[in-house]
Each structure stands twice: as structure tokens, then as C-alpha cells.
N, C-alpha and C. Protein backbone atom coordinates (compact mmCIF):
# COMPACT_ATOMS: atom_id res chain seq x y z
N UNK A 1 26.81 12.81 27.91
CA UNK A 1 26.94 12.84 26.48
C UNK A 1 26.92 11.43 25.90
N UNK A 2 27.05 10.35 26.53
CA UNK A 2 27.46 9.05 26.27
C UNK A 2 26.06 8.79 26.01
N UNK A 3 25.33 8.87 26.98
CA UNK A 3 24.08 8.80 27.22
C UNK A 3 23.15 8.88 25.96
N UNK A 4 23.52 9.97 25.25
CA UNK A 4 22.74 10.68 24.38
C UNK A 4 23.10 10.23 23.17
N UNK A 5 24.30 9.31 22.79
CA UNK A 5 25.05 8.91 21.89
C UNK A 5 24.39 7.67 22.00
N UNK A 6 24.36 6.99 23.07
CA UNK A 6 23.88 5.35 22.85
C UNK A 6 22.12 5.28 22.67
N UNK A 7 21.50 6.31 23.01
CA UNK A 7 20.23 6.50 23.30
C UNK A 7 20.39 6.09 21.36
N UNK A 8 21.01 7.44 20.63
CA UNK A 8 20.94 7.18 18.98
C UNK A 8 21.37 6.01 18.49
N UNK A 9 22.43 5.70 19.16
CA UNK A 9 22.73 4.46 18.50
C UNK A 9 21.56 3.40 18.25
N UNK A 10 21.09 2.91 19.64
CA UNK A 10 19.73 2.16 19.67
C UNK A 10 18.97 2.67 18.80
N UNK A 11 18.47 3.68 18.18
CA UNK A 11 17.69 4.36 17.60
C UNK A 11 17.91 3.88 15.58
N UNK A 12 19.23 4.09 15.67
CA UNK A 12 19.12 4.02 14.50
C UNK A 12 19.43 2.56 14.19
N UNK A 13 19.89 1.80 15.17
CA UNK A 13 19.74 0.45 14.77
C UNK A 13 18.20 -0.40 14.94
N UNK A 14 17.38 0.35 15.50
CA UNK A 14 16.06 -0.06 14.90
C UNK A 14 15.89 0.52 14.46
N UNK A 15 15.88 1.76 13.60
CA UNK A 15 15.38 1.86 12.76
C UNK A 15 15.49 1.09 11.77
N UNK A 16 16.91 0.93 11.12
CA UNK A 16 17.71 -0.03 10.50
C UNK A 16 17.41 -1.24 10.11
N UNK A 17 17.17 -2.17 11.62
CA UNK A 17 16.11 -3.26 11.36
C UNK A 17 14.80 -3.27 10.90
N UNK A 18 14.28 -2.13 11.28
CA UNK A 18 12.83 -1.75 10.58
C UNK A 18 12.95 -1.41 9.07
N UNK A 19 13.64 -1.15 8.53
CA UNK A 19 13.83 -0.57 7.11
C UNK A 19 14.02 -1.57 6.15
N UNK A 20 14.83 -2.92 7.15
CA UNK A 20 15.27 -3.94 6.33
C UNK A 20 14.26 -5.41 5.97
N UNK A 21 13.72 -5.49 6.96
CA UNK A 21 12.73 -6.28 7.02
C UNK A 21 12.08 -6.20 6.07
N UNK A 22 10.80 -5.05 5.92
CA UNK A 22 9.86 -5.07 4.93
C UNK A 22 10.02 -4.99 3.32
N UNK A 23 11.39 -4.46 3.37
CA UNK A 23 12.06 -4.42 2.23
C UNK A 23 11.95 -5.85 1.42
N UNK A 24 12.35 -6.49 2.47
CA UNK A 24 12.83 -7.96 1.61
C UNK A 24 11.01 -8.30 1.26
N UNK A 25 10.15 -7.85 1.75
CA UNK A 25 8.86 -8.60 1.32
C UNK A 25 8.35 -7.83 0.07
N UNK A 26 8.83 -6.78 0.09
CA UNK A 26 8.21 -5.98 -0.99
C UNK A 26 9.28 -6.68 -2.13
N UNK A 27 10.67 -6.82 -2.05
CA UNK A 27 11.63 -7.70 -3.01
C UNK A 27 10.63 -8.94 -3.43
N UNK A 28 10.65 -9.68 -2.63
CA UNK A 28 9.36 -11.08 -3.18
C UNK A 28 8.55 -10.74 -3.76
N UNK A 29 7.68 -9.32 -3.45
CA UNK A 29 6.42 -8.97 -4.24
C UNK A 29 6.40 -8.31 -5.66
N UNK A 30 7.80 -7.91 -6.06
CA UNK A 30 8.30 -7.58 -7.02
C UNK A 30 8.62 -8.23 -8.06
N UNK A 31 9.42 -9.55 -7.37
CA UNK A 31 9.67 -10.14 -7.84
C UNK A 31 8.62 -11.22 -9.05
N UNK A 32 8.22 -11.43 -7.83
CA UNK A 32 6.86 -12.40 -8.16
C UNK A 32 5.87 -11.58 -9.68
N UNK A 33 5.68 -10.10 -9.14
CA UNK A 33 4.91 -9.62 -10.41
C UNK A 33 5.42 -9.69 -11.83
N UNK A 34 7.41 -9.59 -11.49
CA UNK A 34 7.94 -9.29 -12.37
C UNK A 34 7.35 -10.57 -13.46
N UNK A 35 8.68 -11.54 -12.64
CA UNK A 35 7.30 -12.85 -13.37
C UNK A 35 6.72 -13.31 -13.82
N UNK A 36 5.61 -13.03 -13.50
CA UNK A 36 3.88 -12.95 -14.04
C UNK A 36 4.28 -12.28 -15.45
N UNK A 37 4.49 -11.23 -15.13
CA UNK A 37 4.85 -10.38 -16.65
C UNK A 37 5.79 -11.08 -17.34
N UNK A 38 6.57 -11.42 -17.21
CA UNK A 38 7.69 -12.23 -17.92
C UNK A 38 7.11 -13.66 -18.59
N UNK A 39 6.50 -14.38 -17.91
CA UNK A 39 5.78 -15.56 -18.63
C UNK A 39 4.75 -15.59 -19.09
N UNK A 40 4.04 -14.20 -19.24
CA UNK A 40 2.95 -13.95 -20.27
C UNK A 40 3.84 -12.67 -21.45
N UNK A 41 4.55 -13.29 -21.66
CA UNK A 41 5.23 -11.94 -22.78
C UNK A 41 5.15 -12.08 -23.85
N UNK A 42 4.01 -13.25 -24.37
CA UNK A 42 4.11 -13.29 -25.88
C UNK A 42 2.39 -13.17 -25.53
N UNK A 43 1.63 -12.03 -24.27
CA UNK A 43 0.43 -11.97 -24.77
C UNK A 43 0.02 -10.35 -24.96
N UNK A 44 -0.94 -9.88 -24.79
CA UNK A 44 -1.22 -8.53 -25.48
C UNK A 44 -1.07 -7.59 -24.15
N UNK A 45 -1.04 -6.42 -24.59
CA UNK A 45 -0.65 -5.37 -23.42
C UNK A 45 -2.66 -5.26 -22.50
N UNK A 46 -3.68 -5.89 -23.01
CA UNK A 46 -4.63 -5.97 -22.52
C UNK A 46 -4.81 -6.61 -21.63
N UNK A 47 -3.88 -8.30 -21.86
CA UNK A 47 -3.80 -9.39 -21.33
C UNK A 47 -3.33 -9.37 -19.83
N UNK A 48 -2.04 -8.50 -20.23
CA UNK A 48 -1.46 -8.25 -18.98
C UNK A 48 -2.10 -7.42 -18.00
N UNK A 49 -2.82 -5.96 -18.65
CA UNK A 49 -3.55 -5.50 -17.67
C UNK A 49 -4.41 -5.64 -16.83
N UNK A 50 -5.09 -6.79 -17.91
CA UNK A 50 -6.33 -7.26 -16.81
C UNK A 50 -5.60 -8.23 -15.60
N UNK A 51 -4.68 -9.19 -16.31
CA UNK A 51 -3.92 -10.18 -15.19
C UNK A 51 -3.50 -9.57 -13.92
N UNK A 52 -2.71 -8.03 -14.00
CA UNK A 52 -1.80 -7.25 -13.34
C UNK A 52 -3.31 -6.59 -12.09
N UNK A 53 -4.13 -6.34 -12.74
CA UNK A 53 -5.28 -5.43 -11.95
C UNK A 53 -5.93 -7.07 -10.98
N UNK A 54 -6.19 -8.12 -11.65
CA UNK A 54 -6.35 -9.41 -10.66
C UNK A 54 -5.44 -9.47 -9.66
N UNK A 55 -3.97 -9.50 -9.60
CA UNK A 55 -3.14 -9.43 -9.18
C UNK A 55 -3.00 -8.95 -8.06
N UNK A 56 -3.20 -7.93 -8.83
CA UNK A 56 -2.93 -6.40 -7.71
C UNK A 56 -4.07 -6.15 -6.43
N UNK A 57 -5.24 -6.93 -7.15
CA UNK A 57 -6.15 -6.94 -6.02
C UNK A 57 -6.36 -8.02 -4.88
N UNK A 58 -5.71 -9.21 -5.33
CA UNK A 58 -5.73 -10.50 -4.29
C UNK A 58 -4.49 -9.51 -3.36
N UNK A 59 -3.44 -9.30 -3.97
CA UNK A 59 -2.43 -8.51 -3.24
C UNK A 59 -3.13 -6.90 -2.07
N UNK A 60 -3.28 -6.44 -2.85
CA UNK A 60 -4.24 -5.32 -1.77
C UNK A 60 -5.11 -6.23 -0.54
N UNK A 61 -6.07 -7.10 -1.19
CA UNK A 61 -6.94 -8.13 -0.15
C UNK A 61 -6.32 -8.21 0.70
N UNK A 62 -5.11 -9.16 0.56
CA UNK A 62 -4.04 -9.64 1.50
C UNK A 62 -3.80 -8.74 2.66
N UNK A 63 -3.28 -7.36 1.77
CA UNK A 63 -2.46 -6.59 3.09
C UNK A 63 -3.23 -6.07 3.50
N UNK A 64 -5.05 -5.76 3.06
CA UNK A 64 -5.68 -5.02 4.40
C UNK A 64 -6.08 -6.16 5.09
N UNK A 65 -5.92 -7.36 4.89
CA UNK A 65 -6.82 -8.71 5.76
C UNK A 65 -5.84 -8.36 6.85
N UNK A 66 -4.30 -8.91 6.59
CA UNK A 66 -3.11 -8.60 7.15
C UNK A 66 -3.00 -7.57 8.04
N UNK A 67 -3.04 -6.06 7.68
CA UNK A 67 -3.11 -5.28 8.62
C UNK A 67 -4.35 -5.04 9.66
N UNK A 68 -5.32 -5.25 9.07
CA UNK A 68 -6.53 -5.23 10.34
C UNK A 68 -6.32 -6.46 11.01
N UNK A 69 -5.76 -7.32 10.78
CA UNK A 69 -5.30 -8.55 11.66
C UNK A 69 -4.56 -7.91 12.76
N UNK A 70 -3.58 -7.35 12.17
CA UNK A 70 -2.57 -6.84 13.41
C UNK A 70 -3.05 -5.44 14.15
N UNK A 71 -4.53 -4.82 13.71
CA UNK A 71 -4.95 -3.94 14.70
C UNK A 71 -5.02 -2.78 13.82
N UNK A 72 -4.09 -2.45 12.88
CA UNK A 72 -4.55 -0.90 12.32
C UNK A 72 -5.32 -1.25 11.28
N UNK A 73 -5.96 0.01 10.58
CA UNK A 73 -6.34 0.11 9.76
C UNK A 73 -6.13 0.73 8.68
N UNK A 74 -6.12 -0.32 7.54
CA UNK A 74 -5.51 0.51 6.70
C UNK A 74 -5.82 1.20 5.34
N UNK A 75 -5.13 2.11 4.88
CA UNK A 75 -5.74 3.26 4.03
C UNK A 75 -5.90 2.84 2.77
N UNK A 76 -7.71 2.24 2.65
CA UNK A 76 -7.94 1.59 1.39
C UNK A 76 -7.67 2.22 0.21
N UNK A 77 -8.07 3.58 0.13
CA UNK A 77 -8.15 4.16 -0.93
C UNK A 77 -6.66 5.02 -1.57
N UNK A 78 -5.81 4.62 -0.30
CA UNK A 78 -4.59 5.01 -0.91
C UNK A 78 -3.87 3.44 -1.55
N UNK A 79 -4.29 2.46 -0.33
CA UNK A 79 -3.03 1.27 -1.54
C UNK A 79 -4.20 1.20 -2.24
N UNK A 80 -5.26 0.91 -2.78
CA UNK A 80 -5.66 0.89 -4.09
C UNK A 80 -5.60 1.36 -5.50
N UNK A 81 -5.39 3.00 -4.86
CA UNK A 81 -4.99 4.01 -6.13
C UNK A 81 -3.52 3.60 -6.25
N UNK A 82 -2.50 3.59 -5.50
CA UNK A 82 -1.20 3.29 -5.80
C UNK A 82 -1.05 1.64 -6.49
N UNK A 83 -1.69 0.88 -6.55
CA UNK A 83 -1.37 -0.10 -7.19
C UNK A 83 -1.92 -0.30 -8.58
N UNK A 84 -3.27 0.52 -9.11
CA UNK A 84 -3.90 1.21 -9.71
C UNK A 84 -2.86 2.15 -10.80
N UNK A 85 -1.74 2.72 -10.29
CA UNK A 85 -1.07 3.54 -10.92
C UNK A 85 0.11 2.59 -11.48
N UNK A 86 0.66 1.41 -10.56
CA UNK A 86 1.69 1.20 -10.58
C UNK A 86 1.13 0.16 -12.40
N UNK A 87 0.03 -0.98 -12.02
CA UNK A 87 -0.57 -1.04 -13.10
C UNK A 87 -0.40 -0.16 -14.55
N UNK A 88 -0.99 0.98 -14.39
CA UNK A 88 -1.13 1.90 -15.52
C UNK A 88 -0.16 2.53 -15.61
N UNK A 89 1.32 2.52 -14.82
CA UNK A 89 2.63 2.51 -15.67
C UNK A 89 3.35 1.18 -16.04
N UNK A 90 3.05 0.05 -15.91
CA UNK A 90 3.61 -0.40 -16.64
C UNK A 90 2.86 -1.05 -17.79
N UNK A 91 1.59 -1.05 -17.84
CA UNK A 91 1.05 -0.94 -19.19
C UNK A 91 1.73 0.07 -19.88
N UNK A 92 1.41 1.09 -19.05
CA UNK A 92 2.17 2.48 -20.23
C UNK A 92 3.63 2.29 -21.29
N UNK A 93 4.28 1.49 -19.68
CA UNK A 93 5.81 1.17 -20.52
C UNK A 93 6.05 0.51 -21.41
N UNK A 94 5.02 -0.49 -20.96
CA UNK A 94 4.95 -1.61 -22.00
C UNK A 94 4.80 -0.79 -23.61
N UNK A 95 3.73 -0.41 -23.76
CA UNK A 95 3.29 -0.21 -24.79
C UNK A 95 4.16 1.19 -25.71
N UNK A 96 4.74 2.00 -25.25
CA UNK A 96 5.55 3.19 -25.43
C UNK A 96 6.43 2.42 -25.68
N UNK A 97 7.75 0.83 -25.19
CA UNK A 97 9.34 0.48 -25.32
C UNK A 97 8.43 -0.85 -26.79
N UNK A 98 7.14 -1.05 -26.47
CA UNK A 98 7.02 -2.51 -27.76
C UNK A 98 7.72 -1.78 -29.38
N UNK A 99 7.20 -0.89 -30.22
CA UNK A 99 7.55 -0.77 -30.96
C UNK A 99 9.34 -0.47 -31.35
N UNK A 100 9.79 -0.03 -30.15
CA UNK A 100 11.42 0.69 -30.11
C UNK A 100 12.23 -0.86 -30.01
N UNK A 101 11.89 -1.77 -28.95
CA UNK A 101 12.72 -2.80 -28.71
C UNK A 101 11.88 -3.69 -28.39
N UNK A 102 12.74 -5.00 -28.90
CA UNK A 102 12.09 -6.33 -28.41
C UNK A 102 12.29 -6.72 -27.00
N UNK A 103 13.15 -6.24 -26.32
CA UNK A 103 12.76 -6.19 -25.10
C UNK A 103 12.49 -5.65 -23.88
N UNK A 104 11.50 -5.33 -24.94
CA UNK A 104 10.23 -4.66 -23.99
C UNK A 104 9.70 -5.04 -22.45
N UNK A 105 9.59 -6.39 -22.81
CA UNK A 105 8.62 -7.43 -21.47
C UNK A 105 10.25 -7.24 -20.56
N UNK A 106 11.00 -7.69 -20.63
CA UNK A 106 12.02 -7.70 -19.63
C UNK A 106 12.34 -6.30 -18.93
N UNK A 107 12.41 -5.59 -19.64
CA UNK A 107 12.31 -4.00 -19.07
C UNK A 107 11.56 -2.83 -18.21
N UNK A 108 10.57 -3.80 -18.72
CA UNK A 108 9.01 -3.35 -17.79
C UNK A 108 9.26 -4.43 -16.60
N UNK A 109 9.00 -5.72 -16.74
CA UNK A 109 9.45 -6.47 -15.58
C UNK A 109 10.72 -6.25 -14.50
N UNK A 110 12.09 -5.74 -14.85
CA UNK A 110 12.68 -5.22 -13.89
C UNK A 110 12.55 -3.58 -13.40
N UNK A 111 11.85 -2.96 -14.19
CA UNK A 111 11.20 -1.69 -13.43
C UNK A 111 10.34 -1.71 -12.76
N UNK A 112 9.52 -3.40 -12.54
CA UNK A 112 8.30 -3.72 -11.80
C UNK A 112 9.07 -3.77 -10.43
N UNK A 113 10.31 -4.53 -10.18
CA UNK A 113 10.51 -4.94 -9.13
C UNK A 113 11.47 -3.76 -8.56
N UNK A 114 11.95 -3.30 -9.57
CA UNK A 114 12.40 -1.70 -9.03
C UNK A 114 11.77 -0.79 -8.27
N UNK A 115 10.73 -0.39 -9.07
CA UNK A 115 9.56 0.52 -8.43
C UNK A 115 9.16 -0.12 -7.21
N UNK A 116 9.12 -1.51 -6.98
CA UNK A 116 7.93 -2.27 -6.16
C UNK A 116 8.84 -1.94 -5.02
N UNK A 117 10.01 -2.40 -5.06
CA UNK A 117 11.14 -2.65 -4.12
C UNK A 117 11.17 -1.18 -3.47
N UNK A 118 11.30 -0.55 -4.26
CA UNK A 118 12.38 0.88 -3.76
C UNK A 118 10.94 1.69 -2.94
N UNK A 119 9.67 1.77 -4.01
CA UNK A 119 8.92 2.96 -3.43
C UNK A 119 7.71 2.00 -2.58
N UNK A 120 7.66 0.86 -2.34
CA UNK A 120 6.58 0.25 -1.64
C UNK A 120 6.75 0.92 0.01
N UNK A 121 8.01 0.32 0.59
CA UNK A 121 8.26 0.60 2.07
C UNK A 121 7.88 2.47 2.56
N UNK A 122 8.48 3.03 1.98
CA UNK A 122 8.11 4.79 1.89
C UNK A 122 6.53 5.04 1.94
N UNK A 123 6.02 4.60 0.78
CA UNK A 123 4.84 4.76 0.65
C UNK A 123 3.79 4.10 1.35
N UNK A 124 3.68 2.95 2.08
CA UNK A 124 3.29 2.85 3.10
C UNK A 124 3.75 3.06 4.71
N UNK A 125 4.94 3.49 4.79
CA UNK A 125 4.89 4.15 5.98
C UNK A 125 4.88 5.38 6.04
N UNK A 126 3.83 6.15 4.67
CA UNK A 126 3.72 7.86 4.74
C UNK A 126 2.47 7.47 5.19
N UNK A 127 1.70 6.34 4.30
CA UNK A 127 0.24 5.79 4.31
C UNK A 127 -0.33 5.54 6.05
N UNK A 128 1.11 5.13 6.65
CA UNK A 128 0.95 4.38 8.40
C UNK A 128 0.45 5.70 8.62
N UNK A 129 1.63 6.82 8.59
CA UNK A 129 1.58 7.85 9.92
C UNK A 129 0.49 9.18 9.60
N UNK A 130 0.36 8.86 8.05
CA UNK A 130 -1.61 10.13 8.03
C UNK A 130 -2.08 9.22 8.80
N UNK A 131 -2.32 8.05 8.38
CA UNK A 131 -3.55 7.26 9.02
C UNK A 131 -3.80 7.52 10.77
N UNK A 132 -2.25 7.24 11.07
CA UNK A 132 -2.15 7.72 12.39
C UNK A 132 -2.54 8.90 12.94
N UNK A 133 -2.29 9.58 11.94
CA UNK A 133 -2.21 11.56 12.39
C UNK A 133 -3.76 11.82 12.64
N UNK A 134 -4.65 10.88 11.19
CA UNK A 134 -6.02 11.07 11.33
C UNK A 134 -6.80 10.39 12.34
N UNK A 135 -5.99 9.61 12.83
CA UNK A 135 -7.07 8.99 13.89
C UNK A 135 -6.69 9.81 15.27
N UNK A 136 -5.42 10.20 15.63
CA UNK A 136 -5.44 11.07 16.58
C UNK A 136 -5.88 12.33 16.62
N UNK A 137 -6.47 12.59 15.38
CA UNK A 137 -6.96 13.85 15.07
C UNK A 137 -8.87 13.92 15.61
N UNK A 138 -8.71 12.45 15.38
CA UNK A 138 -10.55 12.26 15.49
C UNK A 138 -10.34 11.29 16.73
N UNK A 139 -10.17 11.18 18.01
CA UNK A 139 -10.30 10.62 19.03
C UNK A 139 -11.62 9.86 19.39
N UNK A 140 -12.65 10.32 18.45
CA UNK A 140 -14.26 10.34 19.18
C UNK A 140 -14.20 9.37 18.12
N UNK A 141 -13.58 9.02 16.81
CA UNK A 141 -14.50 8.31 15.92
C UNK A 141 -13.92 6.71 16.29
N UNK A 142 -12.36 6.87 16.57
CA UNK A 142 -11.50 5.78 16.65
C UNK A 142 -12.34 5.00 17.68
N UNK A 143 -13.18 5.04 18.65
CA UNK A 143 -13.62 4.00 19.62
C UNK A 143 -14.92 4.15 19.33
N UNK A 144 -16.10 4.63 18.70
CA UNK A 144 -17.11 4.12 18.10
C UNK A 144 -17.03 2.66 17.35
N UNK A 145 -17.95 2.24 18.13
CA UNK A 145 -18.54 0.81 17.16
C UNK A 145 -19.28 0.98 15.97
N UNK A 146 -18.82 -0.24 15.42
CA UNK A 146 -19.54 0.25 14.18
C UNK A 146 -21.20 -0.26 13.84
N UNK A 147 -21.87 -0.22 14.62
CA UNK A 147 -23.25 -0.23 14.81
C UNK A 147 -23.70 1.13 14.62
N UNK A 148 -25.20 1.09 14.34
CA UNK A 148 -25.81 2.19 14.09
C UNK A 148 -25.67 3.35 14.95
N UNK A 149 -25.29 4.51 15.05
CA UNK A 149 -25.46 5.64 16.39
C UNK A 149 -26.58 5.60 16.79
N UNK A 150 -26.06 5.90 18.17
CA UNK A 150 -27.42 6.18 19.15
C UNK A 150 -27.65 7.85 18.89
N UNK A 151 -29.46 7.47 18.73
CA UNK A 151 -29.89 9.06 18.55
C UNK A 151 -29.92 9.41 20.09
N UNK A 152 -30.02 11.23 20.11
CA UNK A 152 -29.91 11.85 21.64
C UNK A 152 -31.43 12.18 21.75
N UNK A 153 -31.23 12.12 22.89
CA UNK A 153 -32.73 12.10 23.01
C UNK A 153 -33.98 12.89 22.87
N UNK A 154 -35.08 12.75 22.59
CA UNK A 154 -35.99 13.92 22.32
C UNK A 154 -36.57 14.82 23.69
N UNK A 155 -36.41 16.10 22.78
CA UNK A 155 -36.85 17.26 23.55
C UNK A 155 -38.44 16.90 24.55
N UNK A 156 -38.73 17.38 25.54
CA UNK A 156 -39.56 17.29 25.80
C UNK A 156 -40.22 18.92 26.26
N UNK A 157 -41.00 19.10 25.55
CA UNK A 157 -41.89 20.09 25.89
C UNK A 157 -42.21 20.35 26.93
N UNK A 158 -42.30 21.34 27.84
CA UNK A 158 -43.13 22.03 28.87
C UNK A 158 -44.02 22.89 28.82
N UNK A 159 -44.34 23.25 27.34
CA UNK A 159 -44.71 24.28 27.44
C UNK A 159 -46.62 23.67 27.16
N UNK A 160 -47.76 24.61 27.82
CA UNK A 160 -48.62 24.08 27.83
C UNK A 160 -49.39 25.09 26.26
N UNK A 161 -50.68 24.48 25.67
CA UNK A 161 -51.18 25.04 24.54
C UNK A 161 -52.62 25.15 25.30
């Protein structure tokens, strides 16, 4: 029984360490956007979007350079659409809290690092384990090169005319 108790223990103390780590990078990345938004707050909700979508894409660059560095691959079309969204809510917020309160820009900026913080780590490790699920699902595609396929070979006739 001890056995089976320390086996969890180990278990959940990496997990633990795993949970905490990436956290703190997505905190920096939050942070940092918040930021950005914060020292452009006397420009237009256009201004920011386009800045936020630049942003958001050196940032995406990064983490697929990053993760195919370290061997996986990762799911373009999901962090794209999710940063894509995260973008087009806080334009949204922006523009829905400008007329109600003047501070607007600060509000959207700590819901930047809220959202960034809290739902980044989740959402890419749902993003890790499809990715995973799909490549163990397709065994044949995961070790293809990515060169042209080889065609199979042509039939050869026996038959005489």
C-alpha cells in the first residue's frame, strides 16, 4: 500500500512541477501584451488590433520555431485561431467598456494577462495530447519524409493482342 501511495506522491509532484513552470512563461507573455496595450492607450481600437495581430504572430512564430525545435509538432491551426480569438476579444472589450468607463485600456489589459495566464497552459496541453492522439492514430504518416511519394509501380501486362 505504501508502494502505491509514494508511486502518487511522485506523480503528483511532477505533475505539480509541470503545471508550474509554464505558467510563469505564459505570466511574462501576459504580461508583456498587457503592456503593449497599456502604452498605446491613447490610440484607436484599430491601432491596437493591428499591433495585437503583429504581436500575436511573431509570438505564434516563436512557439512553433520552439516546439519543432524540441521535436513535436505543433498544431498550427489551433494556436493561430486561439490567438486570433484572444485578439478579437479584447478588441471587443475594448470597444463595448470605452464608452461606459475611462478605464477601459487598464481593464482589457489585466483581462489580457488573466486570460493569457489562466487559459494558455490548458489549452495547449489539450493542443499537445490531440496532436499526440493524431499522430498515433496515423503511424504511417508520422515517419514519411516530406519529399514527394514514391509512385507503386506499374502494372505490367501479360496479356497478348
Amino acid at each position: 500500500m505504501t508502494e502505491i501511495h509514494e508511486r502518487l506522491r511522485r506523480l503528483l509532484a511532477r505533475t505539480a512541477r509541470a503545471a508550474k513552470q509554464p505558467r510563469s512563461h505564459y505570466l511574462i507573455a501576459g504580461l508583456a501584451v498587457a503592456g503593449l496595450w497599456l502604452l498605446n492607450g491613447d490610440k484607436s481600437l484599430l491601432y491596437h488590433a493591428v499591433q495585437m495581430l503583429i504581436v500575436m504572430s511573431v509570438l505564434t512564430g516563436l512557439q512553433i520555431v520552439i516546439d519543432r525545435h524540441r521535436g513535436g509538432t505543433p498544431p498550427y491551426i489551433r494556436l493561430i485561431s486561439a490567438k486570433l480569438v484572444l485578439v478579437a476579444v479584447a478588441v471587443g472589450a475594448g470597444w463595448l467598456l470605452a464608452p461606459v468607463t475611462s478605464g477601459s485600456n487598464t481593464i482589457v489589459a489585466a483581462g489580457l494577462v488573466v486570460l493569457i495566464t489562466a487559459a494558455g497552459p490548458p489549452l495547449d496541453r489539450l493542443a499537445a495530447r490531440r496532436a499526440k492522439a493524431r499522430a498515433a492514430a496515423r503511424p504511417d504518416r508520422a515517419h514519411r519524409s516530406s519529399g514527394p511519394r514514391a509512385r507503386p509501380p506499374k502494372a505490367v501486362s501479360t496479356r497478348k493482342d
